[in-house]
Protein backbone atom coordinates (compact mmCIF):
# COMPACT_ATOMS: atom_id res chain seq x y z
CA UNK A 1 43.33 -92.37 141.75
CA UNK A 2 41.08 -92.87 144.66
CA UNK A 3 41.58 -91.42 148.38
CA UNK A 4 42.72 -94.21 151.02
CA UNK A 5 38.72 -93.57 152.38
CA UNK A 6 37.26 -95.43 149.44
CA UNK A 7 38.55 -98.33 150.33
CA UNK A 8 36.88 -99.09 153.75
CA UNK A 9 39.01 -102.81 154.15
CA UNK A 10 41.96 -100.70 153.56
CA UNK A 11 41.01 -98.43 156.07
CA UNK A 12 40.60 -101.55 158.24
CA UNK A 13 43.81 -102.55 158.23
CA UNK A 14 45.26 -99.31 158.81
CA UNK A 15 43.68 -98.58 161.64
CA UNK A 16 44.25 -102.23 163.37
CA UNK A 17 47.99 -102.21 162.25
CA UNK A 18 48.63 -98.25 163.66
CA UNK A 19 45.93 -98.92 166.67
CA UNK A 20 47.05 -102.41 168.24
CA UNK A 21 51.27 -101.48 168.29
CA UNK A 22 49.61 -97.87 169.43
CA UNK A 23 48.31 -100.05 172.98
CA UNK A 24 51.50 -102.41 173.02
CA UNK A 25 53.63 -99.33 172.97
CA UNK A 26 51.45 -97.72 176.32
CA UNK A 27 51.50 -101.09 177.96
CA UNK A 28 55.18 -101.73 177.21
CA UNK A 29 56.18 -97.97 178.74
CA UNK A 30 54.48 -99.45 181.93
CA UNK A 31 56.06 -102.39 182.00
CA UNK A 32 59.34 -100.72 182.17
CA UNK A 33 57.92 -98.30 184.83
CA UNK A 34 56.76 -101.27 186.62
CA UNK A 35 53.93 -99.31 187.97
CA UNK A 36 51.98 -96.21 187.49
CA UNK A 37 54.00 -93.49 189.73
CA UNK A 38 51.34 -91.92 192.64
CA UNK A 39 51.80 -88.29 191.03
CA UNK A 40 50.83 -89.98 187.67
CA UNK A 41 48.38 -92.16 189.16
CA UNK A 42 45.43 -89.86 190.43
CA UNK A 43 45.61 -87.62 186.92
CA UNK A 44 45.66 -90.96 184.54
CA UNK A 45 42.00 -91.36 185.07
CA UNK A 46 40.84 -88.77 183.88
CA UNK A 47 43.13 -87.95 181.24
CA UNK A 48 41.87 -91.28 179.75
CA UNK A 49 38.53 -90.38 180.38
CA UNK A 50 38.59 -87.02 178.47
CA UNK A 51 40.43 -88.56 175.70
CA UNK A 52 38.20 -91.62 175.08
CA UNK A 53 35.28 -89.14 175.07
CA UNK A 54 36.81 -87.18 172.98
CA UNK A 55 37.69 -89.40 170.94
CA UNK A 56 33.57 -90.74 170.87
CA UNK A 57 32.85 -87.67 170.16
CA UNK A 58 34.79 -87.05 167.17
CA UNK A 59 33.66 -90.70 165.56
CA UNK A 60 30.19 -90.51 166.73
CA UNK A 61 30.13 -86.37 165.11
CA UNK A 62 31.73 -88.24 161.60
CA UNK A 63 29.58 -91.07 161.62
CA UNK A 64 26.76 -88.74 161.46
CA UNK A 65 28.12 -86.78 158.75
CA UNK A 66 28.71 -89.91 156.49
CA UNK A 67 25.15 -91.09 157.72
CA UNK A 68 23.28 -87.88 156.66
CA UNK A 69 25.37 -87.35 153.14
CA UNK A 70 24.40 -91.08 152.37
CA UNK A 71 20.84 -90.24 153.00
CA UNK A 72 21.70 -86.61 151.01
CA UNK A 73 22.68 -89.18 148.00
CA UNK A 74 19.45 -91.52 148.15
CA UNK A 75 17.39 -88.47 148.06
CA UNK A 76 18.81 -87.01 145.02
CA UNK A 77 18.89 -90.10 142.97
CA UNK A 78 14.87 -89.98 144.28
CA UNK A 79 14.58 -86.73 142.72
CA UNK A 80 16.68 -87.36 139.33
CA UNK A 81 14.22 -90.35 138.52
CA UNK A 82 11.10 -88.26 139.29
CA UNK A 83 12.49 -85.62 137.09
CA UNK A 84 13.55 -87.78 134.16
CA UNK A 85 10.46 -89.68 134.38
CA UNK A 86 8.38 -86.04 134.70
CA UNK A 87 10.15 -84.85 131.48
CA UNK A 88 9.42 -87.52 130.01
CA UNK A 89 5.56 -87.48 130.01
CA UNK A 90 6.13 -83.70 129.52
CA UNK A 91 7.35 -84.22 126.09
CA UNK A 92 4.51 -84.82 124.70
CA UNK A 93 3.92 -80.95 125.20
CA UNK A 94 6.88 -80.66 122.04
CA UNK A 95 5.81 -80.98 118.49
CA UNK A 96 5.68 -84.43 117.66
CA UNK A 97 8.98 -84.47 116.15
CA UNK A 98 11.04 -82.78 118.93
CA UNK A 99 8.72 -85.17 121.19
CA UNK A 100 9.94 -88.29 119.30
CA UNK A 101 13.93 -86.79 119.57
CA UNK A 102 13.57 -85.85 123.24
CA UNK A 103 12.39 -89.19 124.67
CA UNK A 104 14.99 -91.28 122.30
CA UNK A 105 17.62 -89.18 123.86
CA UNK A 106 15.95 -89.31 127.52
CA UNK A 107 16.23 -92.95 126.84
CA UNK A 108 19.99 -92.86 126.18
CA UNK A 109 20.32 -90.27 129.30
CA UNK A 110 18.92 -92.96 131.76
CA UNK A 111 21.28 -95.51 130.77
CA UNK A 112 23.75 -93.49 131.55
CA UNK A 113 22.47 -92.23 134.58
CA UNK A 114 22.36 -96.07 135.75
CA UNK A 115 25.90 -96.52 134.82
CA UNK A 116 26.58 -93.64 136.91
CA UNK A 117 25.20 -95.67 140.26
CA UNK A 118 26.25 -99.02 139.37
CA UNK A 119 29.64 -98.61 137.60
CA UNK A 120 33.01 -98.87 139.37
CA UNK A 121 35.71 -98.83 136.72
CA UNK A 122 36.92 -95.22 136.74
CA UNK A 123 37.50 -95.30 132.76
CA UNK A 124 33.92 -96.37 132.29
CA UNK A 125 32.90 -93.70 134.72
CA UNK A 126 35.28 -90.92 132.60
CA UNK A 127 33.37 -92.29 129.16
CA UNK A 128 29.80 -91.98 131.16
CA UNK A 129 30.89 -88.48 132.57
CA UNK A 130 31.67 -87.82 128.97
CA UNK A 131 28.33 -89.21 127.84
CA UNK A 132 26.47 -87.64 130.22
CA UNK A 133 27.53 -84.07 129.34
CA UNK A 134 26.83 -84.71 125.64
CA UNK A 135 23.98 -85.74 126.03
CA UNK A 136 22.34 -82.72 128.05
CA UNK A 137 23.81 -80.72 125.10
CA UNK A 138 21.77 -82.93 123.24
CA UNK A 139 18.15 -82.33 125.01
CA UNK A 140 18.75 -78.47 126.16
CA UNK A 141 19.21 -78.35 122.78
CA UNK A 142 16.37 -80.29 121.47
CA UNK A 143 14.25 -78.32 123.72
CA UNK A 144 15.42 -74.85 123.38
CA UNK A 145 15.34 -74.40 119.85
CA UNK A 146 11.51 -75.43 120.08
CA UNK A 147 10.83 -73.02 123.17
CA UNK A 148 12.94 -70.34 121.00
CA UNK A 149 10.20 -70.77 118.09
CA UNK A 150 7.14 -71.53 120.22
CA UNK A 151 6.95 -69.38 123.05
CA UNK A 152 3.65 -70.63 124.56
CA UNK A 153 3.28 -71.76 128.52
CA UNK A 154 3.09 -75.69 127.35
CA UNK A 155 6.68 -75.68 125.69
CA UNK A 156 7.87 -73.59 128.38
CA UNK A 157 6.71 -76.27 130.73
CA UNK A 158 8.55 -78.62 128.80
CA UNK A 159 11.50 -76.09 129.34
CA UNK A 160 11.58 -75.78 133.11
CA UNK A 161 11.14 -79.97 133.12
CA UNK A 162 14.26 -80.00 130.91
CA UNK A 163 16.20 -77.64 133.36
CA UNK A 164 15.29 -79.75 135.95
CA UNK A 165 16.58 -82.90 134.71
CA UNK A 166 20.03 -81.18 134.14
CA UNK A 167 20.04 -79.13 137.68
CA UNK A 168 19.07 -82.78 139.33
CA UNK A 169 22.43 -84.44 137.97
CA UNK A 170 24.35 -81.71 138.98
CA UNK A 171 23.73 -81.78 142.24
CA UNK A 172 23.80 -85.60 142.74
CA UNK A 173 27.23 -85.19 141.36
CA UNK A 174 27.96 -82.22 143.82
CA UNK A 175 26.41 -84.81 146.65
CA UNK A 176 29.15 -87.35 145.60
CA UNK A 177 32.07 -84.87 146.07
CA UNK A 178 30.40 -84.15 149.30
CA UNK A 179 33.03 -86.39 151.62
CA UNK A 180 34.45 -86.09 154.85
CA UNK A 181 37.33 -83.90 154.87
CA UNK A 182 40.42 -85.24 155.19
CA UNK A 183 41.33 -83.38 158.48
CA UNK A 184 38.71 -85.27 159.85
CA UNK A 185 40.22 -88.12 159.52
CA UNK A 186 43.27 -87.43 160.52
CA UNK A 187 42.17 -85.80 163.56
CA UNK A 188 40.17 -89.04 164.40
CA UNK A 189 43.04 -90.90 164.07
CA UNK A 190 45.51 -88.90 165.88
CA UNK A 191 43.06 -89.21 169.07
CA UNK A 192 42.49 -93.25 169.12
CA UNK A 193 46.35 -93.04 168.74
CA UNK A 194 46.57 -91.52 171.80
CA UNK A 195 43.39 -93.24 173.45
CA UNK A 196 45.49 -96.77 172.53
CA UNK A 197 48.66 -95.56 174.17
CA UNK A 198 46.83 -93.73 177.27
CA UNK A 199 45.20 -97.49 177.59
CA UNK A 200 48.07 -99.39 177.15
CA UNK A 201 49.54 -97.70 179.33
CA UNK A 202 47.04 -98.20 181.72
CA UNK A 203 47.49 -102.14 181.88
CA UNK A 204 48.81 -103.96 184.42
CA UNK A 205 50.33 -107.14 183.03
CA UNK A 206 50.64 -107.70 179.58
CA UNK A 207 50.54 -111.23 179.37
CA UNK A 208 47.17 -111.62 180.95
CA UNK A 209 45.73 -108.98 179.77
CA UNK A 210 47.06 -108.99 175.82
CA UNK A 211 43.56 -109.89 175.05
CA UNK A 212 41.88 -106.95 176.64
CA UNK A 213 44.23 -104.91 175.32
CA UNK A 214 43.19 -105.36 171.44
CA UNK A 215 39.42 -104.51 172.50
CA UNK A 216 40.09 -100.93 172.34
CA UNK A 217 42.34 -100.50 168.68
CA UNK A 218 39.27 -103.48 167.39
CA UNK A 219 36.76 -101.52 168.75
CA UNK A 220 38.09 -98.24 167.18
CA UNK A 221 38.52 -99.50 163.67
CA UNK A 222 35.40 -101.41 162.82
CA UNK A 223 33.91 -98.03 163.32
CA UNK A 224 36.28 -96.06 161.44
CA UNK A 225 35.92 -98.88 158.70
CA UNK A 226 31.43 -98.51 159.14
CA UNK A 227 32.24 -94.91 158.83
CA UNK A 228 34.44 -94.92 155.64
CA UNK A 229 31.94 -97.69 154.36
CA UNK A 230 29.05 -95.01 154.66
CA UNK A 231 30.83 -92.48 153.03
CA UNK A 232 32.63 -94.11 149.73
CA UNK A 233 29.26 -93.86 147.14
CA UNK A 234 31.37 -96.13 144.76
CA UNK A 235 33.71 -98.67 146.99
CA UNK A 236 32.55 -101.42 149.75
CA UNK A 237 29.05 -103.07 150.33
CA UNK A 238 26.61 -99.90 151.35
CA UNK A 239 26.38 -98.15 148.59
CA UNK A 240 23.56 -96.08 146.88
CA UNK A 241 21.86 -98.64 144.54
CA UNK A 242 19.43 -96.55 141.34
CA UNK A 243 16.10 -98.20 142.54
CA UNK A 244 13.88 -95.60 141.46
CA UNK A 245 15.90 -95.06 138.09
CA UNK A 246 15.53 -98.36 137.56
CA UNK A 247 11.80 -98.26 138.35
CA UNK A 248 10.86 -96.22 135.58
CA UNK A 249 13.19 -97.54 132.88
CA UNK A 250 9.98 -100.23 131.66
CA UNK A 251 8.06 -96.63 131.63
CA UNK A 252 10.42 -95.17 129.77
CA UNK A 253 12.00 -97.78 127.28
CA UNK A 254 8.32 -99.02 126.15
CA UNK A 255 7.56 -97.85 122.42
């Protein structure tokens, strides 16, 4: 089952339904206080101010995490497709039968690679996964027992291309695991919690200023809602789409 995170409208909703009662609480504890007491008064400023930096801070420092391991995932899928497509003009290196066995099974390893980009579905992701594995067994295989017969610096060429195709999925997969950590979140919610209240509390009549009151909890959760967009590779609209994978599968499927 999927973390709350990868699903970015959920996270949405959350946010609005924990951030906007968060304000009406602060502006209701007013209300009843009528006014801000003088002793209250001259420190509310600034413990407003510090929070709602902080709390910038802390979105603006996660936005940029979710930012740079969404680039961290395009890059990897660039490298996987240059180092499927590599091995696959290296096979020729192979004896023409191991040649002929490799690129049939680097064939079958890009589909699956695809499926890994494009696929939602956790039980068709648990049958790729499965795929996937099976298939490197496959072409280390395929290409090992040839290096193990013909030690020359061609095959072993074709060796170290094979390694890299297998080292390349493993760490797109690590990238994919790479998330923000749950703390993170929390702690980012925790402090617009507080910013809500600290600004609700800050208002000076509710009924003319219920408006300006929801800026703040909006405000605060269509950017935790970019952020969780950025960093769920499977779930909402920006995703990671397999454009150079896809760029070389006429390369690779052709006869």
């Amino acid at each position: 089952m999927r973390p709350i995170t990868d699903h970015p409208a959920f996270v949405l909703l959350l946010s609005l339904a924990l951030l906007w009662p968060s304000a009406l609480l602060g502006a209701f504890m007013l209300r009843r206080e009528r006014a801000i007491p003088d002793d209250v008064d001259k420190h509310y400023g600034l413990i407003l101010g510090a929070t709602l930096t902080l709390l910038s801070l802390i979105v603006g420092f996660s936005f940029s995490m979710a930012v740079g391991r969404y680039d961290q995932r395009k890059n990897l899928e660039e490298e996987e497709a240059n180092a499927i497509g590599t091995e696959y003009v290296r096979a020729e290196l192979l004896p023409a039968a191991a040649a002929a066995r490799v690129r049939a099974l680097l064939k079958s390893y890009l589909e699956q690679r695809i499926i890994f980009y494009t696929e939602r579905e956790e039980e068709v992701l648990r049958r790729n996964a499965a795929r996937t594995a099976e298939l490197q067994r496959d072409l280390w295989k395929a290409v090992s027992e040839v290096a193990a017969e013909r030690q020359t610096p061609t095959i072993a060429l074709a060796a170290m291309g094979m390694n890299d195709v297998l080292n390349a999925q493993g760490y797109t997969q690590a990238a994919w695991w790479n998330r923000i950590p749950v703390a993170a979140w929390l702690l980012m919610l925790a402090i617009a919690v507080s910013s809500c209240v600290l600004a609700g509390y800050g208002v000076r009549s509710l009924r003319s200023e219920r408006m300006l009151l929801m800026v703040l909890p909006l405000v605060v959760s269509l950017s935790l809602f970019l952020i969780a967009e950025i960093d769920s590779p499977r779930t909402g609209l920006i995703r990671v789409t397999p454009q150079n994978l896809l760029s070389i599968v006429d390369k690779i499927q052709a006869p």
